[in-house]
Protein backbone atom coordinates (compact mmCIF):
# COMPACT_ATOMS: atom_id res chain seq x y z
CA UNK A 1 -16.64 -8.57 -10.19
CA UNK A 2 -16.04 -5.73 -7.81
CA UNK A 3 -14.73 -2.58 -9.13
CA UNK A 4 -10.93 -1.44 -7.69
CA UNK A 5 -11.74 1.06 -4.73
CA UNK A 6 -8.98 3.53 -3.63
CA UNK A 7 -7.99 5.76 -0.98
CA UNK A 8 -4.81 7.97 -0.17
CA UNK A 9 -3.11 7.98 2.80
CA UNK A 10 0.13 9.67 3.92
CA UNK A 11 2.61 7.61 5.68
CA UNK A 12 2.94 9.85 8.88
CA UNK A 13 5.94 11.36 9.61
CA UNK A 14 7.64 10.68 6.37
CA UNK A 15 5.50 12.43 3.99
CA UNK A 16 4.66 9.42 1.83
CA UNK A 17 1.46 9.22 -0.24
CA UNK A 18 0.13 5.57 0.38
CA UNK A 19 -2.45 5.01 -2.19
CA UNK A 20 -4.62 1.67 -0.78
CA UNK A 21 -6.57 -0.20 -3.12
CA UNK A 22 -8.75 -3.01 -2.72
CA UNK A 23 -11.47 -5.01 -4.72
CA UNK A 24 -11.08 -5.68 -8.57
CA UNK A 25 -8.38 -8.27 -9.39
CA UNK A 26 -4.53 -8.66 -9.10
CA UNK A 27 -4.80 -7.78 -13.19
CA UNK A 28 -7.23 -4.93 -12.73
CA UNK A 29 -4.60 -3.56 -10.04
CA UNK A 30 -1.91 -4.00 -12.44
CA UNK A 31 -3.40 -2.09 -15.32
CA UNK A 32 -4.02 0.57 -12.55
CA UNK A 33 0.03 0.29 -11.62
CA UNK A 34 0.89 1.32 -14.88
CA UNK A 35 -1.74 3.95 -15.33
CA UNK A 36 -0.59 5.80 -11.87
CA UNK A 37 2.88 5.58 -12.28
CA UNK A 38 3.95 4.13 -15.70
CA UNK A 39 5.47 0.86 -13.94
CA UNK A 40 4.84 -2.69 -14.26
CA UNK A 41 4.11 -5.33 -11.93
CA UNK A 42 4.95 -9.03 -13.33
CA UNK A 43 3.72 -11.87 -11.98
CA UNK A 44 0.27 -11.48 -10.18
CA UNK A 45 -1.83 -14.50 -10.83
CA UNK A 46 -3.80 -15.61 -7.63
CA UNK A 47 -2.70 -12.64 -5.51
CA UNK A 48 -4.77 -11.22 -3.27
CA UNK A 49 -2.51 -8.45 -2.30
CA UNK A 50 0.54 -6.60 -3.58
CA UNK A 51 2.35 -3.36 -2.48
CA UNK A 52 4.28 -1.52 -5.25
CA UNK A 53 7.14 1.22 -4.57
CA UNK A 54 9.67 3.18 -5.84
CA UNK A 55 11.67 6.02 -4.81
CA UNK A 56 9.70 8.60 -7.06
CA UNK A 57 6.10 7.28 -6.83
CA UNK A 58 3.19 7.07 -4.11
CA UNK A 59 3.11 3.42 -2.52
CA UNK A 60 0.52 1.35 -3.87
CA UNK A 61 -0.82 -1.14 -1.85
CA UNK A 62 -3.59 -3.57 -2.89
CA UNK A 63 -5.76 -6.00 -1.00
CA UNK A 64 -8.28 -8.13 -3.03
CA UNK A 65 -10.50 -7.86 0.30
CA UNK A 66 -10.40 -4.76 2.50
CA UNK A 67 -11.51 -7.22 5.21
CA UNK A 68 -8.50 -9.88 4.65
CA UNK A 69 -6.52 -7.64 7.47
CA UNK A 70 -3.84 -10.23 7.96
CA UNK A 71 -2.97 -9.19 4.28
CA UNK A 72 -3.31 -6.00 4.65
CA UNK A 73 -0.50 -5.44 7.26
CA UNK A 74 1.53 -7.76 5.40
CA UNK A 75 1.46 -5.23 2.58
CA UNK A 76 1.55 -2.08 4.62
CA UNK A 77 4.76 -3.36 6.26
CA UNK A 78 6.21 -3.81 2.53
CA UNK A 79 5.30 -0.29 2.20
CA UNK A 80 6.61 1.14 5.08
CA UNK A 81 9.60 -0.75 4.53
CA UNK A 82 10.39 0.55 1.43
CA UNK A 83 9.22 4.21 2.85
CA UNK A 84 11.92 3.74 5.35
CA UNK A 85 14.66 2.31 3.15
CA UNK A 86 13.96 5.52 0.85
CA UNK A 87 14.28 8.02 4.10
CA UNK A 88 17.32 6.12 4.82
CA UNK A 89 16.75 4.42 8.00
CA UNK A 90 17.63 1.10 8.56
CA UNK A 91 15.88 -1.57 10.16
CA UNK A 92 17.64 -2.34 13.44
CA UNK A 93 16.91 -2.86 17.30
CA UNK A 94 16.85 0.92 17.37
CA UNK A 95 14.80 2.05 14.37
CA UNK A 96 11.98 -0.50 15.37
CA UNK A 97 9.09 1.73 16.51
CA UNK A 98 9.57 3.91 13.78
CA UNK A 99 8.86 1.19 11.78
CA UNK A 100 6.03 -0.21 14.17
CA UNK A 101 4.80 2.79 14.88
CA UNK A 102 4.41 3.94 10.69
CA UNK A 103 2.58 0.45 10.46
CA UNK A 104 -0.32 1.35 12.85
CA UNK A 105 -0.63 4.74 11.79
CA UNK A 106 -1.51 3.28 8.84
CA UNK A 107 -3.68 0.23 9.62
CA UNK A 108 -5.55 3.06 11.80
CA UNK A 109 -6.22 5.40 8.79
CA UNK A 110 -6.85 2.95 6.33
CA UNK A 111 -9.66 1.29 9.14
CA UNK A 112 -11.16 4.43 9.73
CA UNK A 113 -11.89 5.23 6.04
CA UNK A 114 -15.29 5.85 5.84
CA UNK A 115 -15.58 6.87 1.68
CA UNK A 116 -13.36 4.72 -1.01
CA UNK A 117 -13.47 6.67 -4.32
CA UNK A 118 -13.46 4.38 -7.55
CA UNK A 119 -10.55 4.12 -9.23
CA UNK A 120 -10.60 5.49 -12.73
């Protein structure tokens, strides 16, 4: 089993910290949930990604395979979603490229990682 691998991001311009985490299990990255931030993730059982958020903490997003991409974005977009929400704005025909925008500033950070610390 592959050890959970992290790196932080921020979540450009909203000043979000956008911890992504990939390898381990869904378990391992719950235990590391509730070590980070003192929350609690339920059901996780054949996951293979997750994004956890709150108001207070740093997004948490977790893909079982850095390479599964299409799961990646799917939880980056959770993320930024719920960065957005928490600045306020609104999804809406307007707001869009902020939103679009936030995603591939992400995707492009997270891709161009070149170190991934273990996660302790």
């Amino acid at each position: 089993m592959t050890p959970l691998k992290c790196a932080t991001f921020e979540a450009r311009p909203w000043r979000w910290e956008v911890i992504v985490v990939h390898g381990g299990t869904a378990e391992m990255f719950r235990a590391y949930v509730t070590k980070v931030t003192g929350g609690s993730i339920t059901a996780v059982e054949g996951f293979v990604g997750y994004c956890y958020i709150t108001d207070a903490d740093p997004a948490l997003v977790w893909v079982e395979c850095l390479g599964d991409v299409p799961t990646l974005v799917h939880e980056l977009m959770h993320a930024v979603f719920g960065i957005l929400q928490a600045r306020t704005l609104k999804y809406s025909p307007e707001s869009e490229e902020a939103f679009t925008y936030t995603v591939q500033d992400l995707l492009t950070q997270v891709l161009r990682q070149k170190t991934w610390r273990r996660a302790a």
